[in-house]
PDB file of N, CA and C in Angstrom:
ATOM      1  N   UNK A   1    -165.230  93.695  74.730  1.00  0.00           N
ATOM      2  CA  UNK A   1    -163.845  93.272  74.912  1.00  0.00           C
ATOM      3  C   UNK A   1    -163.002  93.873  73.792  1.00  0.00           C
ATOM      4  N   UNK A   2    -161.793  94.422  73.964  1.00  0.00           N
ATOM      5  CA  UNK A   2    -160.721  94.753  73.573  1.00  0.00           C
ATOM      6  C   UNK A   2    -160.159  93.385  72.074  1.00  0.00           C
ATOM      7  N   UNK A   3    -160.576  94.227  70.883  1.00  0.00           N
ATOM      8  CA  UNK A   3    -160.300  93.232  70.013  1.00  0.00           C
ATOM      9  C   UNK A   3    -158.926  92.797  69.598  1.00  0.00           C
ATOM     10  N   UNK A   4    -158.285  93.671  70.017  1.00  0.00           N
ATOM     11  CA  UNK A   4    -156.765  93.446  70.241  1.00  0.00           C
ATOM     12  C   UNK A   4    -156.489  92.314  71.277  1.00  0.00           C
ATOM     13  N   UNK A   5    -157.011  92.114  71.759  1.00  0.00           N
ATOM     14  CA  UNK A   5    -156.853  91.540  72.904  1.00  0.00           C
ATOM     15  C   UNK A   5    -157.552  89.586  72.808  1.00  0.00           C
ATOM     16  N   UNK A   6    -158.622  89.840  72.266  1.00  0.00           N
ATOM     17  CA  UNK A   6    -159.057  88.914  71.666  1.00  0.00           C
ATOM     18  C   UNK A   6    -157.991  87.349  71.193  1.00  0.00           C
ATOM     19  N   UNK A   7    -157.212  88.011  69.801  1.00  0.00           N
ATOM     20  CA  UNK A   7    -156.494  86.932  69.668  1.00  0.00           C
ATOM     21  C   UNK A   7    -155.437  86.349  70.415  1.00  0.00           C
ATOM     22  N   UNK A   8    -154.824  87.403  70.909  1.00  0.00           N
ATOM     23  CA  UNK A   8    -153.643  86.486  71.939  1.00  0.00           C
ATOM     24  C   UNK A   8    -154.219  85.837  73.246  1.00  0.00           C
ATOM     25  N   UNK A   9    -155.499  86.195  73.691  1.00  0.00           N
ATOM     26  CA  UNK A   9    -156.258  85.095  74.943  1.00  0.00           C
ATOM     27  C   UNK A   9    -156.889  83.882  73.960  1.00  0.00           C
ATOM     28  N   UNK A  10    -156.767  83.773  72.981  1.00  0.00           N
ATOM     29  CA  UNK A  10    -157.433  82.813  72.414  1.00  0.00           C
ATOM     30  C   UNK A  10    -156.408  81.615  72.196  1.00  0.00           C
ATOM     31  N   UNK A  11    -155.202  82.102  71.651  1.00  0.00           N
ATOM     32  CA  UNK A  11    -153.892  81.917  71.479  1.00  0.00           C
ATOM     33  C   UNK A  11    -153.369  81.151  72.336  1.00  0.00           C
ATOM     34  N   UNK A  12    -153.415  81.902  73.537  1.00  0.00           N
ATOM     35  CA  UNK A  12    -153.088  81.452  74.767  1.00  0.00           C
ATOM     36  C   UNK A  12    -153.486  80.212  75.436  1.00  0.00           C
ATOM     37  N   UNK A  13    -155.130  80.280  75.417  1.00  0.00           N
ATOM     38  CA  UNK A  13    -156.275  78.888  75.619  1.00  0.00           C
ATOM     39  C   UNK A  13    -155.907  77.843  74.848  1.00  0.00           C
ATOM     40  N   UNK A  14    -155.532  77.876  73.673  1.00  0.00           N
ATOM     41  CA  UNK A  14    -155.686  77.096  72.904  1.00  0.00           C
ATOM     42  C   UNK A  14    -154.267  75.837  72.976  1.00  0.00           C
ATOM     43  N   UNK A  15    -152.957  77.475  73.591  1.00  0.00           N
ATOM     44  CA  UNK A  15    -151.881  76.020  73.766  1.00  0.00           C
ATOM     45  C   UNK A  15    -151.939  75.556  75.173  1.00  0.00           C
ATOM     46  N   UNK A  16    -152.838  76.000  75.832  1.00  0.00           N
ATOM     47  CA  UNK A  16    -152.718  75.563  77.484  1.00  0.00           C
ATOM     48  C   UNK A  16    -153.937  74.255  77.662  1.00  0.00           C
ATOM     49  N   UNK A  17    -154.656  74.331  76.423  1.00  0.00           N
ATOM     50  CA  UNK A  17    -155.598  73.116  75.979  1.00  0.00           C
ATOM     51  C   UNK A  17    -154.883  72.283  75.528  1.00  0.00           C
ATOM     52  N   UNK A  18    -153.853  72.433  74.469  1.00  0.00           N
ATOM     53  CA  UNK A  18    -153.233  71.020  73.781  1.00  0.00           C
ATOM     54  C   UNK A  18    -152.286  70.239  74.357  1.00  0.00           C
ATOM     55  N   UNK A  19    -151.943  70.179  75.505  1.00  0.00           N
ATOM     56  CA  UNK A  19    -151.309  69.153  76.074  1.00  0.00           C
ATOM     57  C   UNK A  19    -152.333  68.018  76.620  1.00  0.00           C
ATOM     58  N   UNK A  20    -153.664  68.256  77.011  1.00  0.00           N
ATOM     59  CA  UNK A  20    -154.983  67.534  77.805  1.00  0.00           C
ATOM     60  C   UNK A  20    -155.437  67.180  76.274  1.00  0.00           C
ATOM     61  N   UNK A  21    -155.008  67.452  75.200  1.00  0.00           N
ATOM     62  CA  UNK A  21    -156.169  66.880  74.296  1.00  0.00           C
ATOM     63  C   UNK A  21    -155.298  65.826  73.582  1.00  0.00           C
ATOM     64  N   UNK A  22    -153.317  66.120  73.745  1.00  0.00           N
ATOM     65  CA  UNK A  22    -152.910  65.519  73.179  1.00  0.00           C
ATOM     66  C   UNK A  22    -152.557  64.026  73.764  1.00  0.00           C
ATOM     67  N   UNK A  23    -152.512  64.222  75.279  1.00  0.00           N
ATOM     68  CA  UNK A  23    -152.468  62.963  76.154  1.00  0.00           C
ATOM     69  C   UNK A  23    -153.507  62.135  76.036  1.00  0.00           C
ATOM     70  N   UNK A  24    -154.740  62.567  75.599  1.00  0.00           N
ATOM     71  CA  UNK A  24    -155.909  61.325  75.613  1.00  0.00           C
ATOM     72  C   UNK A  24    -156.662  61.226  73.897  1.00  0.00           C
ATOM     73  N   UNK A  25    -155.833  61.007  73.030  1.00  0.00           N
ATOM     74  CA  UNK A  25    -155.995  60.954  71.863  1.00  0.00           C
ATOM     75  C   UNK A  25    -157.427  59.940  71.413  1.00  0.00           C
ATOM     76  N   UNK A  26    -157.305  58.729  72.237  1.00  0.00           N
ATOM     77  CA  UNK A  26    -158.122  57.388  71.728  1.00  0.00           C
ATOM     78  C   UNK A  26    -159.042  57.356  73.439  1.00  0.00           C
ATOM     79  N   UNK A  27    -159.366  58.416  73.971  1.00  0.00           N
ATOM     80  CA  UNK A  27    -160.292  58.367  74.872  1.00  0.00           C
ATOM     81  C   UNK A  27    -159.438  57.749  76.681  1.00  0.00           C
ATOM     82  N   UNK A  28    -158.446  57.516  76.381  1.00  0.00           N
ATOM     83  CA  UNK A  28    -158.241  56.924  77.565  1.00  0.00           C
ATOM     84  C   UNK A  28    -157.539  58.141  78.544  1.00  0.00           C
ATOM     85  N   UNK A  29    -157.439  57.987  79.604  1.00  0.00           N
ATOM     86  CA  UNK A  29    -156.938  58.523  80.770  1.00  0.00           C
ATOM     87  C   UNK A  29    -156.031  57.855  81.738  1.00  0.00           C
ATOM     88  N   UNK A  30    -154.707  58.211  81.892  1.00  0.00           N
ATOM     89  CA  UNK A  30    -153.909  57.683  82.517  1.00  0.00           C
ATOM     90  C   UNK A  30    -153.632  58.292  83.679  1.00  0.00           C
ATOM     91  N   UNK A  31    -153.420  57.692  84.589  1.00  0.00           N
ATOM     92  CA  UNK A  31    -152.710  58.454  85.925  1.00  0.00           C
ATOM     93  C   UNK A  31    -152.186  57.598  86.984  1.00  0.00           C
ATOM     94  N   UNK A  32    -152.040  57.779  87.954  1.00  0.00           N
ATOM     95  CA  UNK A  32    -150.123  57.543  88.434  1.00  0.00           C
ATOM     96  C   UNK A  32    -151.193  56.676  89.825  1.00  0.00           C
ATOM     97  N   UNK A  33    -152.171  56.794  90.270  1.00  0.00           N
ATOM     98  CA  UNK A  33    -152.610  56.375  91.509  1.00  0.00           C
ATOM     99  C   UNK A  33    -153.872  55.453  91.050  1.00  0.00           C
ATOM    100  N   UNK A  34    -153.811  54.814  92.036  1.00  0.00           N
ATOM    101  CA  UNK A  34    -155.363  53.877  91.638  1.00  0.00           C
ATOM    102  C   UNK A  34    -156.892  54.080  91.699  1.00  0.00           C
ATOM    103  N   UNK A  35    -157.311  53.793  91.341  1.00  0.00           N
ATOM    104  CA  UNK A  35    -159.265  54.675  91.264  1.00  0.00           C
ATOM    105  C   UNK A  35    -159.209  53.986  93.163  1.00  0.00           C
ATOM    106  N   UNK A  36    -160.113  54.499  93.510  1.00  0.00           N
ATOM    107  CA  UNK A  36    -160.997  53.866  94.809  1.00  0.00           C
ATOM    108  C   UNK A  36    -162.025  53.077  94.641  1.00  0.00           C
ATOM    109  N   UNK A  37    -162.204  51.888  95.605  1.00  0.00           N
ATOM    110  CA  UNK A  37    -162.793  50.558  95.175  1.00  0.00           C
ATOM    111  C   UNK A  37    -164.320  51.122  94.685  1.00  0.00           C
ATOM    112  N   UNK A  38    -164.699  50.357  93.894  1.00  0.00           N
ATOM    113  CA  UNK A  38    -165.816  51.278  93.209  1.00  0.00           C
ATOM    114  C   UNK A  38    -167.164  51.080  93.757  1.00  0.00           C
ATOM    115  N   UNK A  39    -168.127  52.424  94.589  1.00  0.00           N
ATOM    116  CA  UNK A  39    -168.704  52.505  95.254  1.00  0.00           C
ATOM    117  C   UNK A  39    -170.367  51.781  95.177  1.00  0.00           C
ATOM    118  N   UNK A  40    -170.763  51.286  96.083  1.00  0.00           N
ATOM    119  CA  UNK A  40    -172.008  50.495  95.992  1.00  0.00           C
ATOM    120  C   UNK A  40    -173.313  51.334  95.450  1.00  0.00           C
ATOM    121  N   UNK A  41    -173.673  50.170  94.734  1.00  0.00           N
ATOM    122  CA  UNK A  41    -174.656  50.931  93.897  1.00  0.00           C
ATOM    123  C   UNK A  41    -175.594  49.725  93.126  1.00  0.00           C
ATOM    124  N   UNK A  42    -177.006  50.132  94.116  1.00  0.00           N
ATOM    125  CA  UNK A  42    -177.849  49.153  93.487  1.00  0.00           C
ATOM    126  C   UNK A  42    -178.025  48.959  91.561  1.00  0.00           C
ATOM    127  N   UNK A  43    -178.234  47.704  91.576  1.00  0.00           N
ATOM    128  CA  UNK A  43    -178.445  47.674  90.171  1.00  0.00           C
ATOM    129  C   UNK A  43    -180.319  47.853  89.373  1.00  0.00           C
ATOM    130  N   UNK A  44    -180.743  48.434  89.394  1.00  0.00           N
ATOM    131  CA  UNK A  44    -182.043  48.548  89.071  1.00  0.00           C
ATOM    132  C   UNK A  44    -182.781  47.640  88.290  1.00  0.00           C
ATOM    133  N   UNK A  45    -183.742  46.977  88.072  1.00  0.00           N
ATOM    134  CA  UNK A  45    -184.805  45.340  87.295  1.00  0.00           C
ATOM    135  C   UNK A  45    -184.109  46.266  85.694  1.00  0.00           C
ATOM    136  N   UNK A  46    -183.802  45.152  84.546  1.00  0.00           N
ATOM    137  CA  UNK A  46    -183.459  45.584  83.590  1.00  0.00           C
ATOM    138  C   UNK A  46    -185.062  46.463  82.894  1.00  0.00           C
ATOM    139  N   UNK A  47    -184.853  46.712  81.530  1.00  0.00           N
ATOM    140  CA  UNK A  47    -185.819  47.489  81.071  1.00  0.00           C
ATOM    141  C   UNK A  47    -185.470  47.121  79.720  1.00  0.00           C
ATOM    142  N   UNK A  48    -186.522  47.165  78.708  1.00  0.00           N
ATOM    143  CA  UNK A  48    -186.971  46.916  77.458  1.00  0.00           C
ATOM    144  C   UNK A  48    -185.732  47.568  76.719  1.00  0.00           C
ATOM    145  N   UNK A  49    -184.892  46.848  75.709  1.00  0.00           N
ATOM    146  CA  UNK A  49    -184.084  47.596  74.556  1.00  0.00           C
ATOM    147  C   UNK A  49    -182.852  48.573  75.268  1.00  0.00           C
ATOM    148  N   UNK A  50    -182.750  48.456  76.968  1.00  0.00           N
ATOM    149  CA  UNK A  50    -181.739  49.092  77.286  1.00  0.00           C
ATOM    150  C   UNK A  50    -180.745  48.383  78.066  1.00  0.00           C
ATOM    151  N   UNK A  51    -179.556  48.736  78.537  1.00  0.00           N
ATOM    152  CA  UNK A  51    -178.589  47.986  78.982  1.00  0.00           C
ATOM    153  C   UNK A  51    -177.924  48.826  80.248  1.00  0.00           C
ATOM    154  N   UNK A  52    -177.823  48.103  81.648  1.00  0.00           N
ATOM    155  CA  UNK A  52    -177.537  48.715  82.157  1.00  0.00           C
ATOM    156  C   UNK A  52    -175.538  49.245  82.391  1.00  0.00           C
ATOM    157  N   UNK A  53    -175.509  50.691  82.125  1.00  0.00           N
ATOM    158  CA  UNK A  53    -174.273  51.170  82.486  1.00  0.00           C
ATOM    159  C   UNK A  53    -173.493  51.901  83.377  1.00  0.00           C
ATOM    160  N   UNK A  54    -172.805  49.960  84.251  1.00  0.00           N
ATOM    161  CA  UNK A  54    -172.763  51.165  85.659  1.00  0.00           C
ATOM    162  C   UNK A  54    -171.912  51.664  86.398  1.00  0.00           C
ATOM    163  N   UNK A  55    -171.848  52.171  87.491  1.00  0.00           N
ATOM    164  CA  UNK A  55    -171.145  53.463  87.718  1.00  0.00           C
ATOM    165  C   UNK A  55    -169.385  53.089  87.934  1.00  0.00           C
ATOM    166  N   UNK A  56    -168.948  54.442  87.505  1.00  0.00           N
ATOM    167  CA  UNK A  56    -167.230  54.112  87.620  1.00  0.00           C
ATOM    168  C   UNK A  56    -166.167  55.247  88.358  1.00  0.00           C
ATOM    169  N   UNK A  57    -165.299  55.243  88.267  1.00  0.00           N
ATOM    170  CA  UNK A  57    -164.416  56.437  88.918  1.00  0.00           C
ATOM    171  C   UNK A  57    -163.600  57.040  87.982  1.00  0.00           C
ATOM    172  N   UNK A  58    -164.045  58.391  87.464  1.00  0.00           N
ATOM    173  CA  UNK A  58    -163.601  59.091  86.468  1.00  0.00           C
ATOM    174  C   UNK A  58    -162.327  60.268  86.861  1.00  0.00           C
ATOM    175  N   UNK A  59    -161.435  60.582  86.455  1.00  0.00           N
ATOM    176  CA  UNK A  59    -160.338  61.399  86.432  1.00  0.00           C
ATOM    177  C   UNK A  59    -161.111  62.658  86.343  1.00  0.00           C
ATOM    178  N   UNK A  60    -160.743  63.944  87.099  1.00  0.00           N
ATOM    179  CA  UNK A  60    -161.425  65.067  86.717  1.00  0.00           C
ATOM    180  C   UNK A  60    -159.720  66.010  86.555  1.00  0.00           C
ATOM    181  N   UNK A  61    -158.616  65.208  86.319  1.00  0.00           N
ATOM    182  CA  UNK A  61    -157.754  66.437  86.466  1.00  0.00           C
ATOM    183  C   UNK A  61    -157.023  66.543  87.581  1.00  0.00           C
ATOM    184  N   UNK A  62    -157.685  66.361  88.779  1.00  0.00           N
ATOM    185  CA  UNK A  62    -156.593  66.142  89.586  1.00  0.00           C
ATOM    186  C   UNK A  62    -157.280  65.414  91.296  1.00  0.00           C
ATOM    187  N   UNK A  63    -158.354  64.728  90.903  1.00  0.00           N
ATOM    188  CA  UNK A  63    -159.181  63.837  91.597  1.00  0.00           C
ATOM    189  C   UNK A  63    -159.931  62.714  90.851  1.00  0.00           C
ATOM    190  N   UNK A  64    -160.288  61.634  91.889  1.00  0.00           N
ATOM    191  CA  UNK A  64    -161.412  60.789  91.245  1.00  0.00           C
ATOM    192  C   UNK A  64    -162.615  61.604  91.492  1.00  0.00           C
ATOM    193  N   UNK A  65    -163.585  60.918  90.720  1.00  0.00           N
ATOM    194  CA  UNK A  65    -165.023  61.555  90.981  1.00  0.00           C
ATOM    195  C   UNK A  65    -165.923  60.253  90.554  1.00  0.00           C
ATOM    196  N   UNK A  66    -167.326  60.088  91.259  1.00  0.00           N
ATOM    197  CA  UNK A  66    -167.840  58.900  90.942  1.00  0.00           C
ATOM    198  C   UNK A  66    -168.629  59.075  90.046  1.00  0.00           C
ATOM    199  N   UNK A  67    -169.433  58.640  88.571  1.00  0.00           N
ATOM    200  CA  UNK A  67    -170.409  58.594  87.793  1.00  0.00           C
ATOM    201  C   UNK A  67    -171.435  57.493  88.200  1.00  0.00           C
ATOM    202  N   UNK A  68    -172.415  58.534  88.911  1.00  0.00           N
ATOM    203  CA  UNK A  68    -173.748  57.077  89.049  1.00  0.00           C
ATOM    204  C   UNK A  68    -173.562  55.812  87.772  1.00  0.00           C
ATOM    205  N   UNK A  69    -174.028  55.209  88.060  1.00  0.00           N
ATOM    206  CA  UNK A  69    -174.878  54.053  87.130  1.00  0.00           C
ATOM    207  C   UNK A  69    -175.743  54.443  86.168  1.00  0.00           C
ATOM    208  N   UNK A  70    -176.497  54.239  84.865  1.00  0.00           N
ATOM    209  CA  UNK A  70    -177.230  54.538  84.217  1.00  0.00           C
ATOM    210  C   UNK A  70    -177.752  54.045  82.880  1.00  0.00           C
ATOM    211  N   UNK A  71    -178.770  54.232  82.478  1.00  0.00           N
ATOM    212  CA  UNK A  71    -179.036  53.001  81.295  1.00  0.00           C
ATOM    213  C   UNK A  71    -178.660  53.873  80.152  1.00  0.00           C
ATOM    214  N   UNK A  72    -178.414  52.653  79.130  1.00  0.00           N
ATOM    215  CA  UNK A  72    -178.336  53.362  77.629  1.00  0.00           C
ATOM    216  C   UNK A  72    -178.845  52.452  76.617  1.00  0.00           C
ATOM    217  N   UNK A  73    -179.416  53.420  75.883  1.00  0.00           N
ATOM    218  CA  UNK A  73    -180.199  52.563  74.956  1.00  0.00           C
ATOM    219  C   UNK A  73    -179.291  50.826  74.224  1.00  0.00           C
ATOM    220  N   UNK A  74    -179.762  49.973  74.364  1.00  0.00           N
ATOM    221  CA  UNK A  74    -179.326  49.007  73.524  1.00  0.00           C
ATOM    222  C   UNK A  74    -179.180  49.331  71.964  1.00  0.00           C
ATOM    223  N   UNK A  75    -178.210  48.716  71.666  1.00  0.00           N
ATOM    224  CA  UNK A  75    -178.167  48.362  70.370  1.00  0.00           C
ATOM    225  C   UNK A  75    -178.173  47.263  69.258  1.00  0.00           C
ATOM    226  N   UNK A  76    -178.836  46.871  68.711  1.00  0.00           N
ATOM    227  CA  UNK A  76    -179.021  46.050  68.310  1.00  0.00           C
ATOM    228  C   UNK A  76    -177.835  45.082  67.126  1.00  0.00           C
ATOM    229  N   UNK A  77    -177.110  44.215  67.481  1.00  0.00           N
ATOM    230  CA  UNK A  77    -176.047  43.274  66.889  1.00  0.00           C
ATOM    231  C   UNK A  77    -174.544  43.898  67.692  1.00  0.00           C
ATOM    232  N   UNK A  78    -174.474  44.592  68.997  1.00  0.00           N
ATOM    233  CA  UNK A  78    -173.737  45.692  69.637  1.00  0.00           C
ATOM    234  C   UNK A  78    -173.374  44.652  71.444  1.00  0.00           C
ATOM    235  N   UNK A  79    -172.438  44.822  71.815  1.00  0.00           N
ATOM    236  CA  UNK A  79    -172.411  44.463  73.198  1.00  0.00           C
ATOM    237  C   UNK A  79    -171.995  45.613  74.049  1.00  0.00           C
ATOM    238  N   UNK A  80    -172.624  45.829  75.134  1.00  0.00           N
ATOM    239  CA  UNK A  80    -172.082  47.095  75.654  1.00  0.00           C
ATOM    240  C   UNK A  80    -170.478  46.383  76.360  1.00  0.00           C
ATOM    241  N   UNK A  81    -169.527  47.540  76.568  1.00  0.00           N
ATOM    242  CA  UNK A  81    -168.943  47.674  77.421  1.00  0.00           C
ATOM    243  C   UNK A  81    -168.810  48.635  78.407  1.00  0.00           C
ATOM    244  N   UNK A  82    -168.429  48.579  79.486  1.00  0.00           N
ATOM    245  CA  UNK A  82    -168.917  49.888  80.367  1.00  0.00           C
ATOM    246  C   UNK A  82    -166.887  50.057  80.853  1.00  0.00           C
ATOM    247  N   UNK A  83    -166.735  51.139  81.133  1.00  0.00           N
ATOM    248  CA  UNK A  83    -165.703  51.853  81.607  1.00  0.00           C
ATOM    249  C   UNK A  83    -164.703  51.059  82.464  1.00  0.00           C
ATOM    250  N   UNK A  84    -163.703  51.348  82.160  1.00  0.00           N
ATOM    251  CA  UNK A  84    -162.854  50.403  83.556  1.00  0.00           C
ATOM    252  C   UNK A  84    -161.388  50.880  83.354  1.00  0.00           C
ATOM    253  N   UNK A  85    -161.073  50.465  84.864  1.00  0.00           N
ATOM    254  CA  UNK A  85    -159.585  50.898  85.134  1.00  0.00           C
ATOM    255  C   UNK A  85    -158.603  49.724  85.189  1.00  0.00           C
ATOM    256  N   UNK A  86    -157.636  50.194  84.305  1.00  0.00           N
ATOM    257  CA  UNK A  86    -156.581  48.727  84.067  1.00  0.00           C
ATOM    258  C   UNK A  86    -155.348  49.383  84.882  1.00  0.00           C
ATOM    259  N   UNK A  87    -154.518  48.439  85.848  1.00  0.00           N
ATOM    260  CA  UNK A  87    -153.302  48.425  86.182  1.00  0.00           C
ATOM    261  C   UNK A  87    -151.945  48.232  84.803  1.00  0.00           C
ATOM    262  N   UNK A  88    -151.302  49.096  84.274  1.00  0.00           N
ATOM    263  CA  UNK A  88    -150.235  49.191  83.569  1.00  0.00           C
ATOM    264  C   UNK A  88    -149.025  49.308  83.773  1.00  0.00           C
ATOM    265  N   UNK A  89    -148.138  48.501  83.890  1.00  0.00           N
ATOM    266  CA  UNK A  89    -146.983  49.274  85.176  1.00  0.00           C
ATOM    267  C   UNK A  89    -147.184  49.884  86.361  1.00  0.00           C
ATOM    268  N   UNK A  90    -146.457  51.034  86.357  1.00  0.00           N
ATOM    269  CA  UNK A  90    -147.271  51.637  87.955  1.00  0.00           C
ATOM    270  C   UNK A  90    -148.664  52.868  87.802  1.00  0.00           C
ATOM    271  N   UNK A  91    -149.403  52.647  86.306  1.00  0.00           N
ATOM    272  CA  UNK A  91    -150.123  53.885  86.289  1.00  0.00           C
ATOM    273  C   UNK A  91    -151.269  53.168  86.183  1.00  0.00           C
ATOM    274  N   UNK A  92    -152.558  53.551  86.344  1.00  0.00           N
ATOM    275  CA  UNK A  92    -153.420  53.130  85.545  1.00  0.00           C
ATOM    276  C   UNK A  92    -154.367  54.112  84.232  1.00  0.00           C
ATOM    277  N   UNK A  93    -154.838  52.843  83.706  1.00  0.00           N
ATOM    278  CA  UNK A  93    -155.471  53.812  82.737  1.00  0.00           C
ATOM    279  C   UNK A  93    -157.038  53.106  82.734  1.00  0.00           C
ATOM    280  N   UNK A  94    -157.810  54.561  82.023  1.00  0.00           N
ATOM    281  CA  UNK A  94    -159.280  53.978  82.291  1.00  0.00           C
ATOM    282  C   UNK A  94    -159.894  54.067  80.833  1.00  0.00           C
ATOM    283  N   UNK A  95    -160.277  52.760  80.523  1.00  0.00           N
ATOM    284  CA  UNK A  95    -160.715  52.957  78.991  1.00  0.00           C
ATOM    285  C   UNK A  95    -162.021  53.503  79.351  1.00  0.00           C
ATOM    286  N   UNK A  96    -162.548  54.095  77.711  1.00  0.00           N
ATOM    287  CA  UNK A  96    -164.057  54.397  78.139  1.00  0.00           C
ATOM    288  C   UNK A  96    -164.680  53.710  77.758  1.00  0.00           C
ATOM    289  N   UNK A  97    -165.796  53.877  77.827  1.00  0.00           N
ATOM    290  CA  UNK A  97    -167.090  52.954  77.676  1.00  0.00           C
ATOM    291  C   UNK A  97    -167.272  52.825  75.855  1.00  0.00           C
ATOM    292  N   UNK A  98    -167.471  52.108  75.202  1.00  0.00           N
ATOM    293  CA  UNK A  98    -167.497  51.583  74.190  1.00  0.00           C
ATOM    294  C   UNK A  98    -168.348  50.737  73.826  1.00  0.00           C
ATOM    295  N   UNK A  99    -169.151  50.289  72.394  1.00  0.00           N
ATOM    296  CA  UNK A  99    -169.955  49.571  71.871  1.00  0.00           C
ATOM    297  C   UNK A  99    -169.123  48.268  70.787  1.00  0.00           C
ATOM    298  N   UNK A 100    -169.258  47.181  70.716  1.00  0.00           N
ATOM    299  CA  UNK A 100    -168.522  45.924  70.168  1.00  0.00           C
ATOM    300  C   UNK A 100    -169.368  45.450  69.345  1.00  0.00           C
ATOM    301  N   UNK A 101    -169.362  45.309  68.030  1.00  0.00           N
ATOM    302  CA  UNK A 101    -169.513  44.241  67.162  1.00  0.00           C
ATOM    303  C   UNK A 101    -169.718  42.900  68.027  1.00  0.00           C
ATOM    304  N   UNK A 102    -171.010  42.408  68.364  1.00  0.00           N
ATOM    305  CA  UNK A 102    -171.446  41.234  68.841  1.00  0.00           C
ATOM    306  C   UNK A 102    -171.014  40.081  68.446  1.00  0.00           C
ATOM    307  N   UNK A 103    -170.443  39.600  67.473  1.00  0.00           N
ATOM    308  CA  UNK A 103    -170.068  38.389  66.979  1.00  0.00           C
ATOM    309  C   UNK A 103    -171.082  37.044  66.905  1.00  0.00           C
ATOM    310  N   UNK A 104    -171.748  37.047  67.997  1.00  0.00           N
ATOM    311  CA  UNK A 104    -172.343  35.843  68.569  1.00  0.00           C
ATOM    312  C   UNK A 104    -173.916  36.558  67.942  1.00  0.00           C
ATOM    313  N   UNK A 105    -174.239  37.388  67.813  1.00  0.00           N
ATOM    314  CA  UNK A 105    -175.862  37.844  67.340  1.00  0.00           C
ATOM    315  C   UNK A 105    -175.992  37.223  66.346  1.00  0.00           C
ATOM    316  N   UNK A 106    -176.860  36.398  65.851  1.00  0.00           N
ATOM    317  CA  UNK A 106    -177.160  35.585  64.840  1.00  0.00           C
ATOM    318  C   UNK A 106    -177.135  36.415  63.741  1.00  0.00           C
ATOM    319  N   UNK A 107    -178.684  37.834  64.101  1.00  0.00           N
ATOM    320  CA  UNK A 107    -178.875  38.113  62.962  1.00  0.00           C
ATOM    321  C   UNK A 107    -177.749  39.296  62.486  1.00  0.00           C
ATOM    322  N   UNK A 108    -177.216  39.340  62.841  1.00  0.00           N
ATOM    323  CA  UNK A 108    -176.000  40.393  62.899  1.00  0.00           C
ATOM    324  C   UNK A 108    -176.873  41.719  61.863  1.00  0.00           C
ATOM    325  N   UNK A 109    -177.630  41.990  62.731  1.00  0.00           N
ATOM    326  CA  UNK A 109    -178.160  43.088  61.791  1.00  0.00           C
ATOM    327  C   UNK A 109    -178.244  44.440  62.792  1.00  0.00           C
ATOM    328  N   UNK A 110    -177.003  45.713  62.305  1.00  0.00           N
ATOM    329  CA  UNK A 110    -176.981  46.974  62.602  1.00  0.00           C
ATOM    330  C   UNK A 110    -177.390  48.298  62.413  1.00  0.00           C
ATOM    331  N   UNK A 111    -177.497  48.616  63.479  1.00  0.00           N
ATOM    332  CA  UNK A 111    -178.118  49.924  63.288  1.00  0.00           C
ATOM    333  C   UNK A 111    -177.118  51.235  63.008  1.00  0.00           C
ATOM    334  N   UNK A 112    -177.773  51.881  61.494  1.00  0.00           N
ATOM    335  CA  UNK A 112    -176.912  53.044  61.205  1.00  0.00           C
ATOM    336  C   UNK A 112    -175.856  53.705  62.309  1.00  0.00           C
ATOM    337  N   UNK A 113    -177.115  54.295  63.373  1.00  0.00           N
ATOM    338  CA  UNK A 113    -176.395  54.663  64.415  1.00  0.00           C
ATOM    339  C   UNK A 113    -175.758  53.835  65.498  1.00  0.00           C
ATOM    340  N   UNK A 114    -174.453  53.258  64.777  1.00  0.00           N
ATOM    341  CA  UNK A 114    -173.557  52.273  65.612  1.00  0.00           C
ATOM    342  C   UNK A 114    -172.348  53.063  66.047  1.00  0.00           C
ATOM    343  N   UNK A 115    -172.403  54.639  65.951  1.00  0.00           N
ATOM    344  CA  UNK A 115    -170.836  55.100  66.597  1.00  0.00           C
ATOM    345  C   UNK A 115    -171.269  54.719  68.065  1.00  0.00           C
ATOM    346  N   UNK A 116    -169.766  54.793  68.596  1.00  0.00           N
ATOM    347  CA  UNK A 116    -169.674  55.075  70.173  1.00  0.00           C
ATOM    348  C   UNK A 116    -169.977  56.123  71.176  1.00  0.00           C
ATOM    349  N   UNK A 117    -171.052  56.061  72.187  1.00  0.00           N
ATOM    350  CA  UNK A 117    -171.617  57.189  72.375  1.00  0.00           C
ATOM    351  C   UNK A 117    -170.360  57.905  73.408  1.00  0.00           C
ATOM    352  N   UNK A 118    -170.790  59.158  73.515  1.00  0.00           N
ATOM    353  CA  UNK A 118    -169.992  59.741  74.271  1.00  0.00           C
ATOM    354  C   UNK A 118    -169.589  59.291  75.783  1.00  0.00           C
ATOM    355  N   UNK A 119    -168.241  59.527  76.751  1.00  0.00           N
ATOM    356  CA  UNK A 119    -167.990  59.058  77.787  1.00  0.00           C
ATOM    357  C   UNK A 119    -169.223  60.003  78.625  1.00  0.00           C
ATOM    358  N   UNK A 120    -169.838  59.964  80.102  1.00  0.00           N
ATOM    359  CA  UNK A 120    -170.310  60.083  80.651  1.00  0.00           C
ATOM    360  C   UNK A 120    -169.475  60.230  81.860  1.00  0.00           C
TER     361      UNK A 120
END
C-alpha cells in the first residue's frame, strides 16, 4: 500500500469511528424503537460456581440481533446482572450486563478479578 496514502485512510476511519464511540461512552446503547419481545429460550439445570446469563436483543447499528443465553463464571461477594432494555421517553436504552457489589454476602470476600466482563 501506498504510504502516502496510509495516513489520510487512517485519518479518515478514525473520525467516521468517533461519533459510535462517543454516543456510548458508559456502555449503553440508545435507540428510537423498541427491542422485540425477547425470544424463548430454555434455561439449562444451574452448574457449580456459574451463573446463568440470559439471552437479550442487542443493537447491531441498524437492527436488533438476538444473543443466546450463556453461563459466566460466578463471582464470589458479586451479583450478576444480565442486560436489559429500559423505556426513556420515546427511546430506549440497553444497559449492559454488569457485576454488583453483593451487599447481602456475609463474607464479603472478593476476588481480584472483580472488573466487569465484557458485553457479549
Amino acid at each position: 500500500m501506498n504510504t502516502k496514502m496510509l495516513a489520510p485512510l487512517l485519518a479518515a476511519v478514525a473520525i467516521a469511528a468517533a461519533p459510535a464511540f462517543a454516543a456510548h461512552p458508559t456502555g449503553k446503547i440508545v435507540v428510537n424503537q423498541a427491542p422485540p419481545n425477547p425470544a424463548s429460550e430454555d434455561t439449562p439445570a444451574q452448574r457449580e460456581d456459574q451463573v446463568w446469563a440470559p439471552g437479550y436483543w442487542n443493537w447491531t447499528g441498524n437492527k436488533f440481533e438476538w444473543n443466546k443465553g450463556h453461563y459466566v463464571q460466578a463471582r464470589k461477594g458479586y451479583r450478576y446482572n444480565a442486560p436489559r432494555w429500559v423505556q426513556e421517553d420515546k427511546s430506549w436504552t440497553l444497559y449492559p450486563e454488569q457485576w454488583v457489589k453483593d451487599e447481602d454476602d456475609k463474607e464479603k470476600t472478593v476476588s481480584k478479578d472483580s472488573g466487569m466482563p465484557a458485553l457479549r
